[in-house]
N, C-alpha and C. Protein backbone atom coordinates (compact mmCIF):
# COMPACT_ATOMS: atom_id res chain seq x y z
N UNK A 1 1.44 16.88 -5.38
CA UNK A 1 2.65 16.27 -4.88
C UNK A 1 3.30 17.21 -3.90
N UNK A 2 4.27 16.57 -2.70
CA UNK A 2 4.52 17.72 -1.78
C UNK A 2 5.46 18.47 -2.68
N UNK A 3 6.20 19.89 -2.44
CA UNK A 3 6.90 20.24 -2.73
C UNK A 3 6.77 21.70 -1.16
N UNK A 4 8.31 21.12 -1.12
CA UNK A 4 8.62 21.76 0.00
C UNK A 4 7.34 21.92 1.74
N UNK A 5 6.85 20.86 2.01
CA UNK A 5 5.77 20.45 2.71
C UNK A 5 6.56 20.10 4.07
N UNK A 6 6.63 20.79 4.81
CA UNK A 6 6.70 20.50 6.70
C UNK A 6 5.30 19.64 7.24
N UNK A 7 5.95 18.77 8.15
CA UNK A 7 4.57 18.13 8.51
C UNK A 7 5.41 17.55 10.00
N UNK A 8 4.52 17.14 10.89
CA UNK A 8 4.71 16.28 12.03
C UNK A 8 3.76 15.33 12.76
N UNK A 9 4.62 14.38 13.53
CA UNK A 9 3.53 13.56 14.20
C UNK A 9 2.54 14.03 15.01
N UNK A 10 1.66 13.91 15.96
CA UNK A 10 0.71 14.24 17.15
C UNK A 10 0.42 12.95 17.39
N UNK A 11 0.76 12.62 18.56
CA UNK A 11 -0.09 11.12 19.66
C UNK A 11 -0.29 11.70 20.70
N UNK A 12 -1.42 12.05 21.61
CA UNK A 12 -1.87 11.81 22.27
C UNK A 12 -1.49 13.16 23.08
N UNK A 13 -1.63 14.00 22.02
CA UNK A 13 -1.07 15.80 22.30
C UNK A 13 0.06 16.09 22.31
N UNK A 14 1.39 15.07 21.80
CA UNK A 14 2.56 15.03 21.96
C UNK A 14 3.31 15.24 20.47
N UNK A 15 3.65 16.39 20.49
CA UNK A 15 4.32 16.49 18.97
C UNK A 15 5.51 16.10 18.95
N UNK A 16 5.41 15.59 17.43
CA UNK A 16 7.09 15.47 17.06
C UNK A 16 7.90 16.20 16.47
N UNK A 17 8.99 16.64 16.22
CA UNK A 17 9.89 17.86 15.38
C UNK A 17 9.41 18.18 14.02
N UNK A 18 8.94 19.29 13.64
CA UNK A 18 8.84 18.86 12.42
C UNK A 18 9.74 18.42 11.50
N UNK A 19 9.23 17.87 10.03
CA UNK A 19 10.21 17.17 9.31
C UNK A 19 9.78 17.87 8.19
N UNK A 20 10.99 17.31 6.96
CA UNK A 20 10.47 18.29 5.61
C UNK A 20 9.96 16.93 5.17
N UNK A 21 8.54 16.70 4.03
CA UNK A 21 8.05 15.86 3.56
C UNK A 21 8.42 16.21 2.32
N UNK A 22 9.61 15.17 0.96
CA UNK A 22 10.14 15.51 -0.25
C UNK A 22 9.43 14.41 -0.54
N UNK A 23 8.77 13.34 -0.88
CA UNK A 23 7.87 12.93 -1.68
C UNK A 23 6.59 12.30 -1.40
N UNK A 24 6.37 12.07 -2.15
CA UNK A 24 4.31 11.09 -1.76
C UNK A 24 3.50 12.68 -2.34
N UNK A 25 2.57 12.15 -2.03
CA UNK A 25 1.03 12.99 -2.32
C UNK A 25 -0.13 13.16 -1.28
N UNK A 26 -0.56 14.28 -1.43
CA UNK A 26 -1.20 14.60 0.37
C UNK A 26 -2.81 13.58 0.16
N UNK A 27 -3.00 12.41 1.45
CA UNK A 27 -4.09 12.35 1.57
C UNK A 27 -5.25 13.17 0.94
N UNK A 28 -6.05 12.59 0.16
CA UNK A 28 -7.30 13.57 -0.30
C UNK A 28 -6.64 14.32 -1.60
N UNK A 29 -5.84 14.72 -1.33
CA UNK A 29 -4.87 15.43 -3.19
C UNK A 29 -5.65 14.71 -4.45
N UNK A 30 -5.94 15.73 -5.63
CA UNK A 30 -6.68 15.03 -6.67
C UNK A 30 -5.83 14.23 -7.58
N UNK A 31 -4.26 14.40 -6.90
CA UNK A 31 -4.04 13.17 -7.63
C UNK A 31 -3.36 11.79 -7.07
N UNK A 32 -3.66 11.71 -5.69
CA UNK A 32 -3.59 10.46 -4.79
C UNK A 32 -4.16 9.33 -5.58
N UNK A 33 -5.54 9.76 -5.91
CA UNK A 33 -5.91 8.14 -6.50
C UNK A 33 -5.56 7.85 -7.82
N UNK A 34 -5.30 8.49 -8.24
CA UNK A 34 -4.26 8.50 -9.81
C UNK A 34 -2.95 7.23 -9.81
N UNK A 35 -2.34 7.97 -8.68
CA UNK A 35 -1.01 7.34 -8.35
C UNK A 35 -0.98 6.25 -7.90
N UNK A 36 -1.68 6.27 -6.98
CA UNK A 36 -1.69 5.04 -6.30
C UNK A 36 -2.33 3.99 -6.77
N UNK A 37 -3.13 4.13 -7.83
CA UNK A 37 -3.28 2.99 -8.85
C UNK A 37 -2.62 2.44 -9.36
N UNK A 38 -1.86 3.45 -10.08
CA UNK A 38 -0.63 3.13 -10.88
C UNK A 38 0.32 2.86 -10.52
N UNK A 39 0.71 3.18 -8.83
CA UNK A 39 1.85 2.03 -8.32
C UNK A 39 1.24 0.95 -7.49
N UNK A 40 0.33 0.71 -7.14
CA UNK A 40 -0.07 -0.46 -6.62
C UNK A 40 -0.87 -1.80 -7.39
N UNK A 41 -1.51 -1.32 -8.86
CA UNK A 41 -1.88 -1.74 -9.72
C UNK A 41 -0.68 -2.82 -10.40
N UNK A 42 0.55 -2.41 -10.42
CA UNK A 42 1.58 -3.33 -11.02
C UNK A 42 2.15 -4.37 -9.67
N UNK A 43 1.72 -3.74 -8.20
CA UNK A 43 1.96 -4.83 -7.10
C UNK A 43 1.40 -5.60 -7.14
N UNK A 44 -0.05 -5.68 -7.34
CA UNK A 44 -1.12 -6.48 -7.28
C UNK A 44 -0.81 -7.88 -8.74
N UNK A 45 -1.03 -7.21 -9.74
CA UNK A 45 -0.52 -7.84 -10.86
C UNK A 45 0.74 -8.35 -10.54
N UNK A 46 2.01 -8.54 -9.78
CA UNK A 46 3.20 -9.50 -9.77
C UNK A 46 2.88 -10.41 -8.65
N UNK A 47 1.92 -9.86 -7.46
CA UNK A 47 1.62 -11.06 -6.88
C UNK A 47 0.93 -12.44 -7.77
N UNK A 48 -0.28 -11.64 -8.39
CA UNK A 48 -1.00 -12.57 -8.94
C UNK A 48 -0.53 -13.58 -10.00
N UNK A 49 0.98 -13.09 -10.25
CA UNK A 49 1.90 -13.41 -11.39
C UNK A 49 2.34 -14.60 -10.57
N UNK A 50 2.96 -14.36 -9.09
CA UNK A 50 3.35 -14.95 -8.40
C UNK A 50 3.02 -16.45 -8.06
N UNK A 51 1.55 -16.04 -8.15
CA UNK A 51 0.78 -17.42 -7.46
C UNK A 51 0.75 -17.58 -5.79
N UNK A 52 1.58 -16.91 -5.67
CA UNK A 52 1.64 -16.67 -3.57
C UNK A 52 0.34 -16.20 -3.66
N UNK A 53 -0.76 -16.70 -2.20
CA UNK A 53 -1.64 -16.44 -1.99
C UNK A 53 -2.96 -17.51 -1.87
N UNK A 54 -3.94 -16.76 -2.25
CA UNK A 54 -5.05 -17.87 -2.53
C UNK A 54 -5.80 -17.72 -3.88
N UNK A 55 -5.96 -18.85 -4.10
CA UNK A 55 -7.10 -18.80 -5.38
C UNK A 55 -8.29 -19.23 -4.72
N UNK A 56 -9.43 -18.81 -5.83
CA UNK A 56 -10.75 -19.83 -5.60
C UNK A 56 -11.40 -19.97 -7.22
N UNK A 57 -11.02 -21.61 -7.14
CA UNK A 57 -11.05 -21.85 -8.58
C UNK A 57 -9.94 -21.50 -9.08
N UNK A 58 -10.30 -20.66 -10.76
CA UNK A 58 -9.31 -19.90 -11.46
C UNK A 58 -8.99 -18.99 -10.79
N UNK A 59 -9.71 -18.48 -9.83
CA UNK A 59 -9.71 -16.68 -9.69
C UNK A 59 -8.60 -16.81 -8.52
N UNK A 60 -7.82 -15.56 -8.72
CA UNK A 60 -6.53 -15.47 -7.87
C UNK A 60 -7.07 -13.91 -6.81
N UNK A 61 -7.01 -14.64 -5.73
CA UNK A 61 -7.98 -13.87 -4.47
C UNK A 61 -7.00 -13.81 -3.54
N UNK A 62 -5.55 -13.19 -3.76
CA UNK A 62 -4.49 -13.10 -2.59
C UNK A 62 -4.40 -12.21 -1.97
N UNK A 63 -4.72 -11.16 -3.26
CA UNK A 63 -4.86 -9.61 -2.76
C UNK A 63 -5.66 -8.71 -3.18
N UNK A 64 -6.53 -7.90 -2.38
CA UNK A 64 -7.12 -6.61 -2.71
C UNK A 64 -6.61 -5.47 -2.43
N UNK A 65 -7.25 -4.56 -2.45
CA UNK A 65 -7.70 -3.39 -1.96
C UNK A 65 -8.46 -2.25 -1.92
N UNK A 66 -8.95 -1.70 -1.05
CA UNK A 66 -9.69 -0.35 -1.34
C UNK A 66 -8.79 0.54 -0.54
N UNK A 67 -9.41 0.89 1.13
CA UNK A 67 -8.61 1.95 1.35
C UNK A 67 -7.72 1.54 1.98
N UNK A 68 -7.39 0.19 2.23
CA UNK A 68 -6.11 -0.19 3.00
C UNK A 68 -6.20 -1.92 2.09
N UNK A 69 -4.98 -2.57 1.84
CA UNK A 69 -4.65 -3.59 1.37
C UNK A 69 -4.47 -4.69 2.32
N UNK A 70 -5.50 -6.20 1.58
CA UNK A 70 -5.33 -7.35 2.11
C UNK A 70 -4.77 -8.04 1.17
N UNK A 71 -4.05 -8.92 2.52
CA UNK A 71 -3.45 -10.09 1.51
C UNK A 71 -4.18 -11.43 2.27
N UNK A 72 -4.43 -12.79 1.39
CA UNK A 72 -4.53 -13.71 1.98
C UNK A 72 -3.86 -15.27 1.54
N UNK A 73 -3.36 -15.34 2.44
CA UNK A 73 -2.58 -16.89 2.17
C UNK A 73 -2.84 -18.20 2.71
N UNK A 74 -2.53 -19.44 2.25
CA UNK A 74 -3.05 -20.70 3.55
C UNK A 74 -1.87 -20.65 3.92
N UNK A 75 -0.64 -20.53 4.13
CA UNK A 75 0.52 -20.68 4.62
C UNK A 75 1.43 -19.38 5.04
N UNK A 76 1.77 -19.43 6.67
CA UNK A 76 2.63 -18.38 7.04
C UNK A 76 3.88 -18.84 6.03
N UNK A 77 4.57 -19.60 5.30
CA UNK A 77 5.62 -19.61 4.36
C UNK A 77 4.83 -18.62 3.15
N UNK A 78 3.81 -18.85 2.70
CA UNK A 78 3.55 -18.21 1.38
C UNK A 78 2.94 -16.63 1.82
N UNK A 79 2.79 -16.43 3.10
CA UNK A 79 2.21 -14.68 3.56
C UNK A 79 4.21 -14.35 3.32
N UNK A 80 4.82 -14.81 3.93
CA UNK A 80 6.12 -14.56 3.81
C UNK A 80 6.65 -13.86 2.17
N UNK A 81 6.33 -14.69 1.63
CA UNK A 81 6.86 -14.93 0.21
C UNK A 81 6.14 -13.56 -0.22
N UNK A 82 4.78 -13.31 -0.02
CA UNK A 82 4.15 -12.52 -0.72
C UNK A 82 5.12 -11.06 -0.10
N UNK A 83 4.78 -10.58 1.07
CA UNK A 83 5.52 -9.56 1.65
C UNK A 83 6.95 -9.35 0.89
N UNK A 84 7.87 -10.14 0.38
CA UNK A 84 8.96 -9.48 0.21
C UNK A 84 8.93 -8.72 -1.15
């Protein structure tokens, strides 16, 4: 977890000020995938609670993820719904 961690942007050789980073967990850190189970694991589960999204069949197919999260909906009203 950071503790006391300076970090900054770079685009295109252009830095930004640094900033102090007070929470999250560093990319690659052994306990990134820990965490992020455990807070995205209860997102996933209230969508599916939700019903926003898609099913196929029983199976509720609105949202995944591995290293970046999808969502899928038949309706820009129900992508809406899911996001908030």
């Amino acid at each position: 977890m950071y503790t006391s961690l300076r970090t900054h942007v770079e685009w295109i050789g252009i830095h930004s000020r640094w900033l102090c980073a007070r929470n999250g967990v560093e990319q690659g850190g052994v306990l990134s995938p820990v965490l992020f189970y455990l807070y995205i694991d209860g997102q996933l589960y209230a969508l599916e609670s939700s019903r926003f999204g898609c099913c196929i069949g029983h199976y509720y197919t609105g949202a995944a993820y591995a290293n970046d999260i999808v969502l899928l909906a038949p309706t820009v009203r129900s992508m809406r719904s899911m996001l908030i």
